[in-house]
C-alpha atoms as a PDB file:
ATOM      1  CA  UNK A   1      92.731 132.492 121.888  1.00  0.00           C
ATOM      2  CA  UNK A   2      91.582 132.380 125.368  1.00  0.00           C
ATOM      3  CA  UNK A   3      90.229 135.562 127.197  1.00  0.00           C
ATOM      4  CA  UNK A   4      92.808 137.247 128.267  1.00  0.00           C
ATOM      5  CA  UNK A   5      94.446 136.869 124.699  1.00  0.00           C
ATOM      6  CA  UNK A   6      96.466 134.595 124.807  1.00  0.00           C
ATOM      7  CA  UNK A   7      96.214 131.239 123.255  1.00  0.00           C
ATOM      8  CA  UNK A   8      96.364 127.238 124.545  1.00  0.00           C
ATOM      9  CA  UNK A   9      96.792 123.880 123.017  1.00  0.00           C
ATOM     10  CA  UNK A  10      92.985 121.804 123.373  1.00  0.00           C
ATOM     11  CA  UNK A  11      92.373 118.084 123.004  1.00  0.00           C
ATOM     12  CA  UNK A  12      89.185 117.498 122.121  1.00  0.00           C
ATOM     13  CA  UNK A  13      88.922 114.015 120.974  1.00  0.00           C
ATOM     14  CA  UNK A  14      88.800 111.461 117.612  1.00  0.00           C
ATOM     15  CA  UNK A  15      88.163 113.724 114.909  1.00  0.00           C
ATOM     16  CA  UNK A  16      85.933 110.726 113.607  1.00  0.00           C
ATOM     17  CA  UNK A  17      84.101 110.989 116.528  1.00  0.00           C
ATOM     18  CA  UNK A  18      83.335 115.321 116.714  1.00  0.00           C
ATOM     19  CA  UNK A  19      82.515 114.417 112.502  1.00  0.00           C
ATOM     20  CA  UNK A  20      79.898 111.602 113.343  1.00  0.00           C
ATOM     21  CA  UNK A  21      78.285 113.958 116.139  1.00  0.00           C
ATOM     22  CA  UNK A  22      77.885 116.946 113.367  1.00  0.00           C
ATOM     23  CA  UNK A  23      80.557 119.184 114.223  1.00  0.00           C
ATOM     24  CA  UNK A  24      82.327 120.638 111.798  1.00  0.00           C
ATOM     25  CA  UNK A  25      85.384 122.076 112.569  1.00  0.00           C
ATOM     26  CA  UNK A  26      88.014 124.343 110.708  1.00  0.00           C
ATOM     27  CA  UNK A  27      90.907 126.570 111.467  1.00  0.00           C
ATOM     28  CA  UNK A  28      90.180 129.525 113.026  1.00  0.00           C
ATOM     29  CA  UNK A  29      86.767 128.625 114.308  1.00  0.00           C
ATOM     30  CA  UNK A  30      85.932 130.422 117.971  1.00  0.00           C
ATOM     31  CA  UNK A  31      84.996 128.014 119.900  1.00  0.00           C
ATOM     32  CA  UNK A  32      83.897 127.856 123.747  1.00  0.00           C
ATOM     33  CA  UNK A  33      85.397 124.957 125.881  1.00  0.00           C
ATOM     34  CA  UNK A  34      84.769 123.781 129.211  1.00  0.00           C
ATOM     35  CA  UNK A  35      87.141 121.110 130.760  1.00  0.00           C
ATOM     36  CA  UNK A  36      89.984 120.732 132.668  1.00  0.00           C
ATOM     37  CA  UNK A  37      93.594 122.464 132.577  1.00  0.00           C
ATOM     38  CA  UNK A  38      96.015 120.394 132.786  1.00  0.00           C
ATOM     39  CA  UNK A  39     100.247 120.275 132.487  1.00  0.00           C
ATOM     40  CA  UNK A  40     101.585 118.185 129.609  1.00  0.00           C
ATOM     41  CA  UNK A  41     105.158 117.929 128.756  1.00  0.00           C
ATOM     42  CA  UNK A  42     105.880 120.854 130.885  1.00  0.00           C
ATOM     43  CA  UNK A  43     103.340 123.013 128.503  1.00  0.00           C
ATOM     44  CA  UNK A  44      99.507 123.450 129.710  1.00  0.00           C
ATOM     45  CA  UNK A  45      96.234 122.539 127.703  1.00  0.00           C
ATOM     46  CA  UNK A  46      92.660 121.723 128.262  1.00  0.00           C
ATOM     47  CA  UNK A  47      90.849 118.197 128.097  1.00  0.00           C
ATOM     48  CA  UNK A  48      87.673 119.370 126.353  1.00  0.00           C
ATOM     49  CA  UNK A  49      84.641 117.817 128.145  1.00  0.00           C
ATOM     50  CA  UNK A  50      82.237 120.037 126.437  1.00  0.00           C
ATOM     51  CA  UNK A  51      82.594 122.269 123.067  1.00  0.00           C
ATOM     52  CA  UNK A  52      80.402 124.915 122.054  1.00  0.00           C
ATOM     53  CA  UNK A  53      80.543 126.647 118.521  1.00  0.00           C
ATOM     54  CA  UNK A  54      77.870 128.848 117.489  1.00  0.00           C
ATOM     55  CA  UNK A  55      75.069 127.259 118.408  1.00  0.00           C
ATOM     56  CA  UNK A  56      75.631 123.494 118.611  1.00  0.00           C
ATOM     57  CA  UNK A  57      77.565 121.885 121.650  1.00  0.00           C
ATOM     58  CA  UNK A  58      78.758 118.322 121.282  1.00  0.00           C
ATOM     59  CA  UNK A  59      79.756 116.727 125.133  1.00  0.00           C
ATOM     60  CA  UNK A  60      82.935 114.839 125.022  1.00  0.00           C
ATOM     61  CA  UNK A  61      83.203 113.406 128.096  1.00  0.00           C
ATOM     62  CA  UNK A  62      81.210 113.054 131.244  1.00  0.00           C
ATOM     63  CA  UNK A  63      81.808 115.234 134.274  1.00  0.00           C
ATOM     64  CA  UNK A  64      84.353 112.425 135.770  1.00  0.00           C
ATOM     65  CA  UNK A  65      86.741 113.156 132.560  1.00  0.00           C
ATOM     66  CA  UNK A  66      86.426 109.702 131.074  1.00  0.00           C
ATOM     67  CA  UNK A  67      85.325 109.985 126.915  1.00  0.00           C
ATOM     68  CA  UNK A  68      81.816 109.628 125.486  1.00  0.00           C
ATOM     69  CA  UNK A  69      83.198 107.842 123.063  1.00  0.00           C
ATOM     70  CA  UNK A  70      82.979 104.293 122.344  1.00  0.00           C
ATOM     71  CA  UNK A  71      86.069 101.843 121.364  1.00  0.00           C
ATOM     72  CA  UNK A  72      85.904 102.112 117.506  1.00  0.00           C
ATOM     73  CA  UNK A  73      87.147 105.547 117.797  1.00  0.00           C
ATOM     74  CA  UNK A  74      90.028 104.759 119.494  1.00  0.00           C
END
């Protein structure tokens, strides 16, 4: 759900990749996102670059949009 109340698709990244860094996510987690909104298939969504839940934060990718992620996660 975003603020207004509504709700948007989110990449985020290699699952493998948010598991190695320690975050654990489920369904239903809140989470806070900052990245960049972009059109997809006619539908919009966000390229995470940086996820917050609770108190951990886990960057994704660096302020240029290209992943932190290295080639065995691919």
């Amino acid at each position: 759900m975003i603020a207004d109340g509504g709700s948007m698709e989110i990449h985020i990244g290699p699952s493998s990749f948010v598991k190695d860094m320690g975050m654990e996510l489920v369904v239903g987690d809140r989470v806070d996102v900052t990245g960049s909104r972009v059109i997809s298939e006619g539908a919009p969504l966000v390229i995470v670059r940086r996820l917050t839940r609770r108190e951990r934060v886990l960057d994704l990718r660096n302020a240029a949009g290209r992943p932190l992620w290295d080639d065995r996660y691919k």
